[in-house]
PDB file of N, CA and C in Angstrom:
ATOM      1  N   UNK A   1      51.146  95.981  75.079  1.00  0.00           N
ATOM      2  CA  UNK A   1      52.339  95.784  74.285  1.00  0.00           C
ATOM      3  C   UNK A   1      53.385  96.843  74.609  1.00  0.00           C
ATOM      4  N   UNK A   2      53.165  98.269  74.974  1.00  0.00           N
ATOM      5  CA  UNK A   2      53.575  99.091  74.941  1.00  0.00           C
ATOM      6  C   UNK A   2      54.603  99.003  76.402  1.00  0.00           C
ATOM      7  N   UNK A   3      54.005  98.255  77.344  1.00  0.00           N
ATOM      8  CA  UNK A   3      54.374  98.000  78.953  1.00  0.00           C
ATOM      9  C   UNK A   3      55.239  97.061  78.812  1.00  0.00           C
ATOM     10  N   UNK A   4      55.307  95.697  78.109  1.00  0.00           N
ATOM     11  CA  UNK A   4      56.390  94.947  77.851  1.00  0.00           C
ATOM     12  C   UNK A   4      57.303  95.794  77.127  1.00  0.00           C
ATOM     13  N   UNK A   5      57.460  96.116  75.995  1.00  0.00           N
ATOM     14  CA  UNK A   5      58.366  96.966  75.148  1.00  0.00           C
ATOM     15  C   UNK A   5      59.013  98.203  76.645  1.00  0.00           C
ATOM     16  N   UNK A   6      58.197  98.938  77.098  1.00  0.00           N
ATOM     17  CA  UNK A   6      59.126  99.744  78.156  1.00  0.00           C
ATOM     18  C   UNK A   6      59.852  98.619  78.933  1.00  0.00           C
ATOM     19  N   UNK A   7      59.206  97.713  79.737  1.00  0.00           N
ATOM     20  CA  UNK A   7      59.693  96.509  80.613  1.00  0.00           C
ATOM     21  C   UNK A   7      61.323  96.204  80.081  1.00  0.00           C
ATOM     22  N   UNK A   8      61.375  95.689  78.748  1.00  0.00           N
ATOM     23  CA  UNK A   8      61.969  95.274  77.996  1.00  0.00           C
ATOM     24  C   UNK A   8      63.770  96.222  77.911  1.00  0.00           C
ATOM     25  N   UNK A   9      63.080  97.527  77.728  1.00  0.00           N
ATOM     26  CA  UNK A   9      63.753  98.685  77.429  1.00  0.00           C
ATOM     27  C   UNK A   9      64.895  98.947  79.240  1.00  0.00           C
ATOM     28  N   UNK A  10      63.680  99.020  80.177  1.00  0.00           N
ATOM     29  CA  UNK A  10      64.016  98.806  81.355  1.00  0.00           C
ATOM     30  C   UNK A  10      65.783  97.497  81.159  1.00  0.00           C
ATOM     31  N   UNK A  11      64.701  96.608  81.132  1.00  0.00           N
ATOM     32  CA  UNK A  11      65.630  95.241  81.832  1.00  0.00           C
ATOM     33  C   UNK A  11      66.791  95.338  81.137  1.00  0.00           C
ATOM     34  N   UNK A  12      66.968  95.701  79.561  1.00  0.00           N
ATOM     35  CA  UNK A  12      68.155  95.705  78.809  1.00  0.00           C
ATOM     36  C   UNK A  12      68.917  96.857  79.670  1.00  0.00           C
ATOM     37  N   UNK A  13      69.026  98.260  79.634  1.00  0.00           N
ATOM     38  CA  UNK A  13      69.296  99.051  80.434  1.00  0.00           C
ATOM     39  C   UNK A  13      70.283  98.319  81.467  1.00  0.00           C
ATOM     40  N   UNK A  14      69.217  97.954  82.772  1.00  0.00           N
ATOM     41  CA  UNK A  14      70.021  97.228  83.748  1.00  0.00           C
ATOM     42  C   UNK A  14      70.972  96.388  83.221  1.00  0.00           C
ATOM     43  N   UNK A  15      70.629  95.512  82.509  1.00  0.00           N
ATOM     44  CA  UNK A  15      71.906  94.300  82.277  1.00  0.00           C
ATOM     45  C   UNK A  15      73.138  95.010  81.656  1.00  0.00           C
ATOM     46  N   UNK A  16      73.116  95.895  80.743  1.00  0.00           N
ATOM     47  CA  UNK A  16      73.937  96.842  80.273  1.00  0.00           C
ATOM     48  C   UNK A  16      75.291  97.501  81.343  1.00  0.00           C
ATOM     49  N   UNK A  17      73.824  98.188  82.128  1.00  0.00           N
ATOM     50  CA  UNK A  17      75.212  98.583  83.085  1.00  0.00           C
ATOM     51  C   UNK A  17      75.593  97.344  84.290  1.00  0.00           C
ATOM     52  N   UNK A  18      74.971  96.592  84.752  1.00  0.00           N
ATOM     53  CA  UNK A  18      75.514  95.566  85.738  1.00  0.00           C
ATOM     54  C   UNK A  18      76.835  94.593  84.646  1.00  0.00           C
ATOM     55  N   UNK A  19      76.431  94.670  83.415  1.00  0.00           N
ATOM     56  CA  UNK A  19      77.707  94.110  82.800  1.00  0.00           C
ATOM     57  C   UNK A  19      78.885  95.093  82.407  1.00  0.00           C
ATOM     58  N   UNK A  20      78.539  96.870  82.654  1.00  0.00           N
ATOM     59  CA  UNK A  20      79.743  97.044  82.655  1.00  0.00           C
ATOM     60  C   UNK A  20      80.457  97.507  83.778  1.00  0.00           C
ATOM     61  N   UNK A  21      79.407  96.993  84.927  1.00  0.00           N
ATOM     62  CA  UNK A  21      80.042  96.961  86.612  1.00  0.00           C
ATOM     63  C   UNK A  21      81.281  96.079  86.400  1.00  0.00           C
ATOM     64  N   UNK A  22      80.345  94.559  85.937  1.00  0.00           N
ATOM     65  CA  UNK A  22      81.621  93.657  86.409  1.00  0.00           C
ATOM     66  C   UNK A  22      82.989  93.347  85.445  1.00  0.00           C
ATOM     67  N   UNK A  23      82.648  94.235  84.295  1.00  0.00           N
ATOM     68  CA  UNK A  23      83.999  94.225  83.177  1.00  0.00           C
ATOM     69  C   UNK A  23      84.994  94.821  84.200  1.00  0.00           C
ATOM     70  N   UNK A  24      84.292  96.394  84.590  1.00  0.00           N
ATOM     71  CA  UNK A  24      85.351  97.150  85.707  1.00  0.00           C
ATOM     72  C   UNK A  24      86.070  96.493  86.577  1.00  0.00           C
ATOM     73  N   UNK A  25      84.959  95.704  87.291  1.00  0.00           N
ATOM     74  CA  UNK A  25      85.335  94.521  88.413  1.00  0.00           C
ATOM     75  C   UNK A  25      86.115  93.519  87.691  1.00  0.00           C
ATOM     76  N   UNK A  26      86.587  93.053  87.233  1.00  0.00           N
ATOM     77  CA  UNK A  26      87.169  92.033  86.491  1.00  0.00           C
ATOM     78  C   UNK A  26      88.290  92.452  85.924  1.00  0.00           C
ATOM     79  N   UNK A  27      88.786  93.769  85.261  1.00  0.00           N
ATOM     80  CA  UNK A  27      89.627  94.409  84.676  1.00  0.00           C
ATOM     81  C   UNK A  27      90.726  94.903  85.853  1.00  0.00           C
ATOM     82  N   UNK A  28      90.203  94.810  87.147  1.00  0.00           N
ATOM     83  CA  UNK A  28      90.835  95.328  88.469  1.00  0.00           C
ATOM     84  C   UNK A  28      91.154  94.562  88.738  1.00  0.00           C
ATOM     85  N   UNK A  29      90.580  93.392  88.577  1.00  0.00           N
ATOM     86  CA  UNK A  29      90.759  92.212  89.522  1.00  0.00           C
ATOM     87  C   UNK A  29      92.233  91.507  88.653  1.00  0.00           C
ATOM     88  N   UNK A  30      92.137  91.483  87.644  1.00  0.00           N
ATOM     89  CA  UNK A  30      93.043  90.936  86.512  1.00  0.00           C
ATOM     90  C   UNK A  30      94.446  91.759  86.432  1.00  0.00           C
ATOM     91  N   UNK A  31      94.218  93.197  86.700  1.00  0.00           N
ATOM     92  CA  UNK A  31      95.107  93.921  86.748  1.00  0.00           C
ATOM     93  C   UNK A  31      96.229  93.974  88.393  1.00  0.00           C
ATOM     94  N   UNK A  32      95.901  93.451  89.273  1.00  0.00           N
ATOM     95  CA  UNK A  32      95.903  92.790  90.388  1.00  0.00           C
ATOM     96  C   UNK A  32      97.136  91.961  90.474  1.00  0.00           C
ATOM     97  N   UNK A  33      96.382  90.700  89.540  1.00  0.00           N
ATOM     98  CA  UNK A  33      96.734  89.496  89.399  1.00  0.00           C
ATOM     99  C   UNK A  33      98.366  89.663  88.590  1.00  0.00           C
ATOM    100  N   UNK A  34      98.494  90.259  87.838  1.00  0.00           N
ATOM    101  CA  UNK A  34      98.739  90.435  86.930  1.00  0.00           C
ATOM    102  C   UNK A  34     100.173  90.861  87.746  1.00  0.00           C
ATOM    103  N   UNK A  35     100.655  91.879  88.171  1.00  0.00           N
ATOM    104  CA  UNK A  35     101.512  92.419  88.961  1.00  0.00           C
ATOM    105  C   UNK A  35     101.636  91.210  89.856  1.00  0.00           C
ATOM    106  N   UNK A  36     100.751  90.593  90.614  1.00  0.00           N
ATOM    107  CA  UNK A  36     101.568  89.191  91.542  1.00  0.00           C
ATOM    108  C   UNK A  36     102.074  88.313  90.714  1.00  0.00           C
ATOM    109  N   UNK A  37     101.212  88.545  89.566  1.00  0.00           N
ATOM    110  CA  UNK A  37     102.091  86.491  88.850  1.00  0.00           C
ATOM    111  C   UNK A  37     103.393  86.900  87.848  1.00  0.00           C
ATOM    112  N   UNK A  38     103.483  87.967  87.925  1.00  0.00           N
ATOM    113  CA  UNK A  38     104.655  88.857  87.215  1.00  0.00           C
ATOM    114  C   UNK A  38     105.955  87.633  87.551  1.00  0.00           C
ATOM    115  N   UNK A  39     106.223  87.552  88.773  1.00  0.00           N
ATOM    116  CA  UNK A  39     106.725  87.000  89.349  1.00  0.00           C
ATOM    117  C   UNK A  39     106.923  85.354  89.469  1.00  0.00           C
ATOM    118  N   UNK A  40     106.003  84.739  89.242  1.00  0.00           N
ATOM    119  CA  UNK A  40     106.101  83.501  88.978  1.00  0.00           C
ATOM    120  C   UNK A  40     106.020  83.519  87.484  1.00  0.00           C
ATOM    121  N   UNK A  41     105.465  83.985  86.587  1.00  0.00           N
ATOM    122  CA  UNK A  41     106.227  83.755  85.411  1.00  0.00           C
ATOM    123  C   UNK A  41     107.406  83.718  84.811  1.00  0.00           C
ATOM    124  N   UNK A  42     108.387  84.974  86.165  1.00  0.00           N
ATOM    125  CA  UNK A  42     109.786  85.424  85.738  1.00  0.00           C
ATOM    126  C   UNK A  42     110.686  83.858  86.469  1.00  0.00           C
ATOM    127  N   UNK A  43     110.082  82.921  87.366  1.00  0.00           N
ATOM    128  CA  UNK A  43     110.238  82.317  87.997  1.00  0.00           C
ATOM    129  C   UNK A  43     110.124  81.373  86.568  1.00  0.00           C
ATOM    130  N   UNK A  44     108.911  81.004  85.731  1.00  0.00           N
ATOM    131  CA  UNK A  44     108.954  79.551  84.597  1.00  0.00           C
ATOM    132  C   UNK A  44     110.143  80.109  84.009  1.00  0.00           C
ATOM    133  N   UNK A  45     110.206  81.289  83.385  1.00  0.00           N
ATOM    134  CA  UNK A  45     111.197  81.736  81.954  1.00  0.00           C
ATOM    135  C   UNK A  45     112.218  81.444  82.666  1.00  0.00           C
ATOM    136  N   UNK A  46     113.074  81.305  83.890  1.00  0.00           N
ATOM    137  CA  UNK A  46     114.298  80.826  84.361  1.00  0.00           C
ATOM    138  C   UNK A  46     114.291  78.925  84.625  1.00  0.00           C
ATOM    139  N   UNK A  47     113.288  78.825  84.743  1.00  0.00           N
ATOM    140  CA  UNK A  47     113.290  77.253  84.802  1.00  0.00           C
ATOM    141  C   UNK A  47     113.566  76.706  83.283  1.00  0.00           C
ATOM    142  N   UNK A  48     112.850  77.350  82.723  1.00  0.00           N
ATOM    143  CA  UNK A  48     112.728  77.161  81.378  1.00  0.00           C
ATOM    144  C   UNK A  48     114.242  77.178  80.369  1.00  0.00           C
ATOM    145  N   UNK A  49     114.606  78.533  80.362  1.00  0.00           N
ATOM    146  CA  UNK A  49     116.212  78.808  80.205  1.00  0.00           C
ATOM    147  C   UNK A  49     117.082  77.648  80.854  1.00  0.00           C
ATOM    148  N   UNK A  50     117.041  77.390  81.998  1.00  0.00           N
ATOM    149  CA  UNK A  50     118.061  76.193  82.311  1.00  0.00           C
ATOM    150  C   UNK A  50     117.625  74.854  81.773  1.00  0.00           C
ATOM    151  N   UNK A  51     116.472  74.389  81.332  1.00  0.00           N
ATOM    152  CA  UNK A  51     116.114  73.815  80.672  1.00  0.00           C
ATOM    153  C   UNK A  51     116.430  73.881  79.120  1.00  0.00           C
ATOM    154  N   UNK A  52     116.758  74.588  78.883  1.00  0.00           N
ATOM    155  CA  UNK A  52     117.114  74.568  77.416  1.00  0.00           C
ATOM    156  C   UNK A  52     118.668  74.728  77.138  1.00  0.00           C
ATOM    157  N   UNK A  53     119.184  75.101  78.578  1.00  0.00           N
ATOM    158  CA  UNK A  53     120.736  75.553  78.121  1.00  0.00           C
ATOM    159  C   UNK A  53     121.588  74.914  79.702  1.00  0.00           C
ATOM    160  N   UNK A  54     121.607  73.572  79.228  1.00  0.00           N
ATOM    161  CA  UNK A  54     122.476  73.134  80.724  1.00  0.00           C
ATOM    162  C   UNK A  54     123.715  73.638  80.707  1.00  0.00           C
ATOM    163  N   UNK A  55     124.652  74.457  79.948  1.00  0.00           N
ATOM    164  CA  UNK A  55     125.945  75.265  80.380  1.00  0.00           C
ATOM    165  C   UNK A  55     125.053  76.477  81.423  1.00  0.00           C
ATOM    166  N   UNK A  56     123.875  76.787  81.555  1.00  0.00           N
ATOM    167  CA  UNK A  56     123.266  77.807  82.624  1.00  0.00           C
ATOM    168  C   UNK A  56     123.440  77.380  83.726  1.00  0.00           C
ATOM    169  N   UNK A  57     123.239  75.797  83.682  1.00  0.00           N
ATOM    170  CA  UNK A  57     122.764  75.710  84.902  1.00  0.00           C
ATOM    171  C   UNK A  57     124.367  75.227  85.529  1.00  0.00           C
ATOM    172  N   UNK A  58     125.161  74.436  85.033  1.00  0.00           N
ATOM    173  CA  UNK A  58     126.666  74.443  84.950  1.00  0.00           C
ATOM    174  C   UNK A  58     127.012  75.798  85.650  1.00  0.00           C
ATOM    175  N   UNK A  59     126.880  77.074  84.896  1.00  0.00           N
ATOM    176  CA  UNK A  59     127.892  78.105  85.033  1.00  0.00           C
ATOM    177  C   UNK A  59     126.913  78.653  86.944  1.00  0.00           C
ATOM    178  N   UNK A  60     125.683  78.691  86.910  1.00  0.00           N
ATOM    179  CA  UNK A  60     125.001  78.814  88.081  1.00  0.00           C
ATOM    180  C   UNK A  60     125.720  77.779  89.036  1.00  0.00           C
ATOM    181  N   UNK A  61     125.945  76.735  88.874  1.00  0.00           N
ATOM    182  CA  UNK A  61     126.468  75.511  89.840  1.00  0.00           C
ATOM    183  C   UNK A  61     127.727  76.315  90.624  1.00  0.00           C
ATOM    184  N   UNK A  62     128.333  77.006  89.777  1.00  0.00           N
ATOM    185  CA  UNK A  62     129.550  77.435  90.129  1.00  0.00           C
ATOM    186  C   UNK A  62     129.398  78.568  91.269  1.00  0.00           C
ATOM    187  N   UNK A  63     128.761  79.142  91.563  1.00  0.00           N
ATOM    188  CA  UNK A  63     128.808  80.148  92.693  1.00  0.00           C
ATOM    189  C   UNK A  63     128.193  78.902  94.268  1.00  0.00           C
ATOM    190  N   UNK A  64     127.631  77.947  93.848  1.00  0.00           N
ATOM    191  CA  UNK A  64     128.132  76.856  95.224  1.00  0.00           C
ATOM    192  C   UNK A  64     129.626  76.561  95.340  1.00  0.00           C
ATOM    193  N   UNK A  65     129.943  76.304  94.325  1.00  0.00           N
ATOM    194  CA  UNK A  65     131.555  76.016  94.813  1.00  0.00           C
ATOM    195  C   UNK A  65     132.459  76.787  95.526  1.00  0.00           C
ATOM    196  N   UNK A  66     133.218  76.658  96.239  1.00  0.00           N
ATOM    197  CA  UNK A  66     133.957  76.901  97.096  1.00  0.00           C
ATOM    198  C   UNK A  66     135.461  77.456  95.641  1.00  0.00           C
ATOM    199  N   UNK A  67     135.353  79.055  96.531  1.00  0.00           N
ATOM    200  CA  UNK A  67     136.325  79.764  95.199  1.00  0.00           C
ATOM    201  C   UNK A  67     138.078  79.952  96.277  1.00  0.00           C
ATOM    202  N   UNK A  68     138.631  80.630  95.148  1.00  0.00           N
ATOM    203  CA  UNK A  68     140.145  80.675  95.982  1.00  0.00           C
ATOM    204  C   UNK A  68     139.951  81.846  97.264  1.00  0.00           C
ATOM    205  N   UNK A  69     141.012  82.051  97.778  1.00  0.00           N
ATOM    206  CA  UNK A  69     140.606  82.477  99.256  1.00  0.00           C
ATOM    207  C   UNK A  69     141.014  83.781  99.193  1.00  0.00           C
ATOM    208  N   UNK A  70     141.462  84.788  97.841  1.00  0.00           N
ATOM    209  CA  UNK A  70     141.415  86.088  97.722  1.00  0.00           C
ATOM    210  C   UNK A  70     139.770  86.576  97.631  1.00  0.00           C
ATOM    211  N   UNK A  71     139.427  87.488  98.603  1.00  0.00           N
ATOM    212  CA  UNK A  71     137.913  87.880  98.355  1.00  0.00           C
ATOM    213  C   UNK A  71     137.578  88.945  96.914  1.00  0.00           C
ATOM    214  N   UNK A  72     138.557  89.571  96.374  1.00  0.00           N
ATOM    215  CA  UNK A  72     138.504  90.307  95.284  1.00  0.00           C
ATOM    216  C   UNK A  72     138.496  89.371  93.928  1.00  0.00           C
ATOM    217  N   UNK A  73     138.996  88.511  93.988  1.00  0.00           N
ATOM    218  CA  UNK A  73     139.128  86.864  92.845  1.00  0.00           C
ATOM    219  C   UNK A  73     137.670  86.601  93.022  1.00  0.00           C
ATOM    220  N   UNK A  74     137.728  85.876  94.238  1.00  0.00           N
ATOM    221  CA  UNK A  74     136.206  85.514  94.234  1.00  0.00           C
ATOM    222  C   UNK A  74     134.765  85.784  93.894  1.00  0.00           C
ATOM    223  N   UNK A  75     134.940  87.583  94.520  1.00  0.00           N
ATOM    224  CA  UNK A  75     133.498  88.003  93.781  1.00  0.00           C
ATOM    225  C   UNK A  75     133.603  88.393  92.766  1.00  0.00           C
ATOM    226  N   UNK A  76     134.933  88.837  92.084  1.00  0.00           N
ATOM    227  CA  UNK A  76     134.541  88.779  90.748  1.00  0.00           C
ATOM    228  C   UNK A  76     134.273  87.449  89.715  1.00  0.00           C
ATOM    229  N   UNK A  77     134.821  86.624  90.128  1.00  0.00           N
ATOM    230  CA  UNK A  77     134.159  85.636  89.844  1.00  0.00           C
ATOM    231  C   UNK A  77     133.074  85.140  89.861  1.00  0.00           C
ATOM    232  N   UNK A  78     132.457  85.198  90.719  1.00  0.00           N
ATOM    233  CA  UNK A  78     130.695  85.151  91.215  1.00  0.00           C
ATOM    234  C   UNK A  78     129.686  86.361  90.536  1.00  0.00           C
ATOM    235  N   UNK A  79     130.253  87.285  90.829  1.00  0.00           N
ATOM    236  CA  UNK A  79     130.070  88.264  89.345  1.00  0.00           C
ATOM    237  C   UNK A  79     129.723  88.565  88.256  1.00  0.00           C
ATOM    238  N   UNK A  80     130.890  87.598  87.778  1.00  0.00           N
ATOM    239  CA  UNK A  80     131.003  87.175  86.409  1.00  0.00           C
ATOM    240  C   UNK A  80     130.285  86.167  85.905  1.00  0.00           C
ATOM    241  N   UNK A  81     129.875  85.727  86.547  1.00  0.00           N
ATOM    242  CA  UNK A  81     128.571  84.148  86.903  1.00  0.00           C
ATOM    243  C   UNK A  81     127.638  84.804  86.452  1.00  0.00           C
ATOM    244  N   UNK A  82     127.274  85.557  87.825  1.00  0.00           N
ATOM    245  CA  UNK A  82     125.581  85.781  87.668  1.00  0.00           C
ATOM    246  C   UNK A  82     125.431  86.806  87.005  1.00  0.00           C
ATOM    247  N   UNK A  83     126.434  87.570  86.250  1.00  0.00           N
ATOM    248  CA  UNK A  83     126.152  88.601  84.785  1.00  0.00           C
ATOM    249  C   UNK A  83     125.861  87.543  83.807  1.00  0.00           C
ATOM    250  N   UNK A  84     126.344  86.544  83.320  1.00  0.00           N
ATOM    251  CA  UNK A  84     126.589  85.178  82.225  1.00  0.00           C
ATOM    252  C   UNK A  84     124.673  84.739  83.020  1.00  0.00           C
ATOM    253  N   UNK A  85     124.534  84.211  83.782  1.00  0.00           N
ATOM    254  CA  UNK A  85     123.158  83.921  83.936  1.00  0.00           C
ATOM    255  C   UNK A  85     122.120  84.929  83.905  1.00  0.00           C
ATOM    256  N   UNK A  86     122.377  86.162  84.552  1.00  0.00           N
ATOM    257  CA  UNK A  86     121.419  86.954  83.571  1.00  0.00           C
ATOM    258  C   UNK A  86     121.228  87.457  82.360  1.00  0.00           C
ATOM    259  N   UNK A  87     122.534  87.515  81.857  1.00  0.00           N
ATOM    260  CA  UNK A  87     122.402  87.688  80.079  1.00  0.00           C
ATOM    261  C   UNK A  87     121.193  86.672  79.892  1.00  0.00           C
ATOM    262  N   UNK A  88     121.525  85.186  80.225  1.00  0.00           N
ATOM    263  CA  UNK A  88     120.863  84.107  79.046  1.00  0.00           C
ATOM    264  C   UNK A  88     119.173  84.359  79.394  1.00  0.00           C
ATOM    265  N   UNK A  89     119.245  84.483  80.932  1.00  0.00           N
ATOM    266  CA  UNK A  89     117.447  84.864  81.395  1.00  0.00           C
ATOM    267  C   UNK A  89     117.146  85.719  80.341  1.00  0.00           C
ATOM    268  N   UNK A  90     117.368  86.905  80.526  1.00  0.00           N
ATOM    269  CA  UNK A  90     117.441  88.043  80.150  1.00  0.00           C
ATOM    270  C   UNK A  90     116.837  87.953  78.487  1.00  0.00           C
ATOM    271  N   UNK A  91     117.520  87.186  77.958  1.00  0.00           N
ATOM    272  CA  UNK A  91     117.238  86.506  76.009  1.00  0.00           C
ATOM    273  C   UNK A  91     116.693  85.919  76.059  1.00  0.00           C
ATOM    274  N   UNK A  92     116.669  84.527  77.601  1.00  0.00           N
ATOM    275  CA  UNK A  92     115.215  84.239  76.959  1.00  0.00           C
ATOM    276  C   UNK A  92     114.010  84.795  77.426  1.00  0.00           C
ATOM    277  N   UNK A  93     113.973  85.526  78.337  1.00  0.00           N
ATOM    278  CA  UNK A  93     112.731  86.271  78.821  1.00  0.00           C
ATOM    279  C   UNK A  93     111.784  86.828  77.788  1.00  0.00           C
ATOM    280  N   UNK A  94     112.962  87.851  76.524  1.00  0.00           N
ATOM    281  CA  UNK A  94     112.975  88.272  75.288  1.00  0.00           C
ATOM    282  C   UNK A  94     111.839  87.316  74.218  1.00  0.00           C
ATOM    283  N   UNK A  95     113.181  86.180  74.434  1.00  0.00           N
ATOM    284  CA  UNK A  95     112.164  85.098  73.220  1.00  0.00           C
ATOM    285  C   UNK A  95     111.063  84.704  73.835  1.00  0.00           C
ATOM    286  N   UNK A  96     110.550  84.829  75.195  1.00  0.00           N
ATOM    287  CA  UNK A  96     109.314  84.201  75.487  1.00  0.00           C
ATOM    288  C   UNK A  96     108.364  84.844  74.923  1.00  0.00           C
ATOM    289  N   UNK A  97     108.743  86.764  75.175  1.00  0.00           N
ATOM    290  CA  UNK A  97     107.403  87.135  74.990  1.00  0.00           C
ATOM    291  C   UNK A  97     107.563  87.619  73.510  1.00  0.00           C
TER     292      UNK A  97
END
């Protein structure tokens, strides 16, 4: 009885630490992940935002268009765009999380 009970004592032991091998392993692995999909999430919350606010995607349309032919007009105009589209990202990025 005494040889099972050590056995016992043994095997718990091992499983103990091989489960807090792979928490480590898993916590790395996640932490990883985590920093790459950073990025495709920042990628939904903008799909998402123009989805909820078609003047975004309107005021974004506008830096395809063809602007007047002063280059100081122009980029501030374009500018002034993509400050107005990152505000709205920006709030909803906010409300996502």
């Amino acid at each position: 009885m005494t040889s099972r009970l050590e056995y016992l004592r043994q095997r718990r032991k091992l499983l103990i630490s091989e489960a807090a091998a792979q928490r480590s392993e898993v916590s790395f692995i996640a932490t990883d992940l985590q920093q790459h999909l950073r990025f495709v999430d920042m990628g939904f919350a903008i799909v998402q935002a123009i989805r909820f606010h078609p003047a975004l995607a309107a005021s974004s349309a506008t830096l395809l268009l063809p602007t007047p032919r002063n280059k100081l007009l122009r980029w501030s105009s374009r500018l002034f765009t993509v400050w107005e589209v990152f505000t709205l990202v920006r709030k909803q990025w906010r409300d996502i999380r």
